[in-house]
C-alpha atoms as a PDB file:
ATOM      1  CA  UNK A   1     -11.659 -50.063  -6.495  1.00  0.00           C
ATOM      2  CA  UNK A   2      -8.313 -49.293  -7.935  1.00  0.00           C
ATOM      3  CA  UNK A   3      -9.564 -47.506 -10.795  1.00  0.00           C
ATOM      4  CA  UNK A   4     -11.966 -45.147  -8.009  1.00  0.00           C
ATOM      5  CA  UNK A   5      -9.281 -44.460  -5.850  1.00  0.00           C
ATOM      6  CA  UNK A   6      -6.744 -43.317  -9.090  1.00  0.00           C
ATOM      7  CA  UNK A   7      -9.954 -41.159 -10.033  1.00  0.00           C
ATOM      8  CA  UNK A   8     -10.219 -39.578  -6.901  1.00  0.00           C
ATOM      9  CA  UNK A   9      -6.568 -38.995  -6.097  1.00  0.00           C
ATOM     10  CA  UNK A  10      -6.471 -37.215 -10.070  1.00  0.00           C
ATOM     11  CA  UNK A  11      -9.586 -35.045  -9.053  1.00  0.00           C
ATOM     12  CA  UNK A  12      -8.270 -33.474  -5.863  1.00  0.00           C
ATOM     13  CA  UNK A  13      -4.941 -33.218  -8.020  1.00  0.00           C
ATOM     14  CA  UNK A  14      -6.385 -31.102 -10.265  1.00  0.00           C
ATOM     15  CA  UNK A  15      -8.270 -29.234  -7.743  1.00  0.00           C
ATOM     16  CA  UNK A  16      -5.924 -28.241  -5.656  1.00  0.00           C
ATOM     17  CA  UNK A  17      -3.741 -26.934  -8.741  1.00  0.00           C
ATOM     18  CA  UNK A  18      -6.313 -24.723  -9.435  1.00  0.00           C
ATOM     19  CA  UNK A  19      -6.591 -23.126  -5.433  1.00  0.00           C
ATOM     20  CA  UNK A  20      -3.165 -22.448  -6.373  1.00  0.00           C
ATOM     21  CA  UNK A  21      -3.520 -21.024  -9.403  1.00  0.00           C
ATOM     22  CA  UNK A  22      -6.161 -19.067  -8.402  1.00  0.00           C
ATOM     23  CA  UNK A  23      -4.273 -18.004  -5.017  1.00  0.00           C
ATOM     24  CA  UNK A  24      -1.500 -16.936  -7.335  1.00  0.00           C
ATOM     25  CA  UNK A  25      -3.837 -14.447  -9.124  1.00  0.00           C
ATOM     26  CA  UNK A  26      -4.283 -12.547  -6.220  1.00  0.00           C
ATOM     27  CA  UNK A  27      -0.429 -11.338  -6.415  1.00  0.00           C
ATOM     28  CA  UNK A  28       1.997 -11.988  -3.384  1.00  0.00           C
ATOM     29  CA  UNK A  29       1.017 -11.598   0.396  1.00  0.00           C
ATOM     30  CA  UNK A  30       3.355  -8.584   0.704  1.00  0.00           C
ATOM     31  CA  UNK A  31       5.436  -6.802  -1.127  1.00  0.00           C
ATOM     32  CA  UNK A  32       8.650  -4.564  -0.239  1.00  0.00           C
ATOM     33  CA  UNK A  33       9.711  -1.427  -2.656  1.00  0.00           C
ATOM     34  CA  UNK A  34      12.923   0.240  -2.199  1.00  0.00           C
ATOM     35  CA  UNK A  35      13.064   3.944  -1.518  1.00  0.00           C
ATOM     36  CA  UNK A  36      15.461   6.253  -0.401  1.00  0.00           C
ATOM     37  CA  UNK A  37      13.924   7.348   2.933  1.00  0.00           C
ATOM     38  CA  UNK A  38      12.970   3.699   4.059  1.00  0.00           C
ATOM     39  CA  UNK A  39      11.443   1.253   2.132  1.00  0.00           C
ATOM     40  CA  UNK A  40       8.084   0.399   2.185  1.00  0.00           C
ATOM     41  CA  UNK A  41       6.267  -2.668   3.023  1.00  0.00           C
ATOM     42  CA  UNK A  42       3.159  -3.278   1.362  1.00  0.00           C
ATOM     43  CA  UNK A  43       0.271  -5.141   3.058  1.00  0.00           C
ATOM     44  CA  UNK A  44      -0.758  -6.670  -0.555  1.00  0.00           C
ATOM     45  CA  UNK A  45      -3.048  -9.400   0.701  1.00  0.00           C
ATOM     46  CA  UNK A  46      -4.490  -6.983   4.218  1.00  0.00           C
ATOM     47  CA  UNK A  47      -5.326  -3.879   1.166  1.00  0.00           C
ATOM     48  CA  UNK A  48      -7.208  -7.248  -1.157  1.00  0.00           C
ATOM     49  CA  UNK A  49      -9.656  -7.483   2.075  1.00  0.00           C
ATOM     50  CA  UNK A  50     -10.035  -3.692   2.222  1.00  0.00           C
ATOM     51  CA  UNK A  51     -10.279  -2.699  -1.192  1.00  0.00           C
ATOM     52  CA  UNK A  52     -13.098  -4.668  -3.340  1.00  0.00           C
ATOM     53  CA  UNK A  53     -12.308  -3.965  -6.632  1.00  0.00           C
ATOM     54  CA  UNK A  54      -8.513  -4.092  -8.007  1.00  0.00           C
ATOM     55  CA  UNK A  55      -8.765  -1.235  -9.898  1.00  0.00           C
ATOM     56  CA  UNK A  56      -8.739   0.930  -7.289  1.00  0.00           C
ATOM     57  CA  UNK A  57      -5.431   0.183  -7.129  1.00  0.00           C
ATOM     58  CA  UNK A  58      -4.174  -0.852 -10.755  1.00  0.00           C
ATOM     59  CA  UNK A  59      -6.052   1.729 -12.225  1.00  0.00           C
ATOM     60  CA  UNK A  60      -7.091  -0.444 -15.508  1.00  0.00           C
ATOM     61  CA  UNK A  61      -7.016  -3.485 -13.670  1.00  0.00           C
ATOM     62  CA  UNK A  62      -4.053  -5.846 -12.987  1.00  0.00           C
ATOM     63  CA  UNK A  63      -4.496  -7.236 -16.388  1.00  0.00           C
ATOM     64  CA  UNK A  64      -3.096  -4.357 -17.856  1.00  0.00           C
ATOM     65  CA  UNK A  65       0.503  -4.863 -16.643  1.00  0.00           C
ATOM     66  CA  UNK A  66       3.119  -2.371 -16.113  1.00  0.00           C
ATOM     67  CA  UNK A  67       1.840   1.229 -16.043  1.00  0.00           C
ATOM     68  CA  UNK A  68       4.360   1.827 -19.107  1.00  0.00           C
ATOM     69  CA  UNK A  69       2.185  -0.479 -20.570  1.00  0.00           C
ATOM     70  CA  UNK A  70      -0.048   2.492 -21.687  1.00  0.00           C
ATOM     71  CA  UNK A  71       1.665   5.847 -20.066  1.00  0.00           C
ATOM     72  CA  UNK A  72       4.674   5.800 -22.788  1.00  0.00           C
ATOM     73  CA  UNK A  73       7.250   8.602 -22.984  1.00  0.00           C
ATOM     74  CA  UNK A  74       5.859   9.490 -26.143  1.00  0.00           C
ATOM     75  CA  UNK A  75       2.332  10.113 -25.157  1.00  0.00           C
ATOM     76  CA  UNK A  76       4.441  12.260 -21.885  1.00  0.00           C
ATOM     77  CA  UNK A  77       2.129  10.457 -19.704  1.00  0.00           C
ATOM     78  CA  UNK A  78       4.598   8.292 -17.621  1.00  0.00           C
ATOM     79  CA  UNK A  79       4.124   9.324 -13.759  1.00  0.00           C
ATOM     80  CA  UNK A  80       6.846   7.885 -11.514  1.00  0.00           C
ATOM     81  CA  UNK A  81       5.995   5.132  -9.017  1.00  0.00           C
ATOM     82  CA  UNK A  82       6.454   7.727  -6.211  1.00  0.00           C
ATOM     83  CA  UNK A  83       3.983  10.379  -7.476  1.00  0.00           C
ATOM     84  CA  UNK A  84       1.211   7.725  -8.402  1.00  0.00           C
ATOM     85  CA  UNK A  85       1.885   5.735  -4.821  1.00  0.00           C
ATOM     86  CA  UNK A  86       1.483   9.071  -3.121  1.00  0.00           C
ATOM     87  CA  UNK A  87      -1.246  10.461  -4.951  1.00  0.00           C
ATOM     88  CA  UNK A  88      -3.288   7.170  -5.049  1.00  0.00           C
ATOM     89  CA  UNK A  89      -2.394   5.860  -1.236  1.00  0.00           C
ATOM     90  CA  UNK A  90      -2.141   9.002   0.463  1.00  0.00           C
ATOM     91  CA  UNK A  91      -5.702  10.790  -0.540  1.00  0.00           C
ATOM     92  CA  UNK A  92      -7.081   6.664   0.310  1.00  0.00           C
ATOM     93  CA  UNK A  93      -5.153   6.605   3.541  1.00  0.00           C
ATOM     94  CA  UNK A  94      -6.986   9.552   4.668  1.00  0.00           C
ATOM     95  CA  UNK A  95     -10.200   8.939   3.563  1.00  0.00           C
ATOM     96  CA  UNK A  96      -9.912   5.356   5.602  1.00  0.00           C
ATOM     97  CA  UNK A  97      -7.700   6.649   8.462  1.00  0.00           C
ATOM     98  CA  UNK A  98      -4.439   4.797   7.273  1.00  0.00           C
ATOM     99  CA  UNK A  99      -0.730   6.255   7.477  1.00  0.00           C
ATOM    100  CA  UNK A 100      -0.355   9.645   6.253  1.00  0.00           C
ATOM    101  CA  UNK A 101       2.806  10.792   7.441  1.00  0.00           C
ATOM    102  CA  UNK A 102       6.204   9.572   6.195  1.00  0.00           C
ATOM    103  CA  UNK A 103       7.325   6.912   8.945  1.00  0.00           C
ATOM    104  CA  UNK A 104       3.711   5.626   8.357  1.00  0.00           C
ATOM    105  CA  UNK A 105       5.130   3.833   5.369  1.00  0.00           C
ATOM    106  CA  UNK A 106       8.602   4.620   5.326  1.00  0.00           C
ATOM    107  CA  UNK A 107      10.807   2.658   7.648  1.00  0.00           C
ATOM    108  CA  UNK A 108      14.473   2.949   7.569  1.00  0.00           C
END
């Protein structure tokens, strides 16, 4: 009985280490980036329910990493964070009725 119970209590060990791990995938819940006419909060986990497919988003997936990963300085590729955020959320935003204008996003 002893040797059941250890099996069992090892077994819903392991699985809940893997909800996490696979929770922890998904990136965090929300996510806050500074900016100099209000930061942003980012609705990480509301956009994952929205948005089927990550790549949307990461362009070449969230696998890829940084985007200086493959934009380099070399290649002259290298778009700031503000011109790919507003390119990439602000043509989505209108196409599913989200924020547009600055306060939208921005709050000081």
């Amino acid at each position: 009985m002893k040797r059941l119970i250890t099996v069992l209590l090892a077994v819903a060990f392991l699985a809940t280490g893997a909800l996490v791990a696979v929770a922890s995938e998904k990136g965090e819940a929300e996510y806050t980036f500074e900016a100099k006419n209000g930061n942003i909060t980012f609705p990480h986990e509301a956009h994952q329910g929205i948005v089927e497919d990550c790549k949307t988003c990461h362009h070449e997936g969230v696998e890829a990493g940084a985007c200086r990963t493959c934009h380099t300085k070399e290649k002259g590729d290298v778009p700031t964070f503000k011109s790919a955020a507003h390119k990439m959320c602000k043509s989505c935003h209108k196409a599913q009725a989200g924020p547009t204008k600055c306060s939208g996003c921005h709050v000081k």
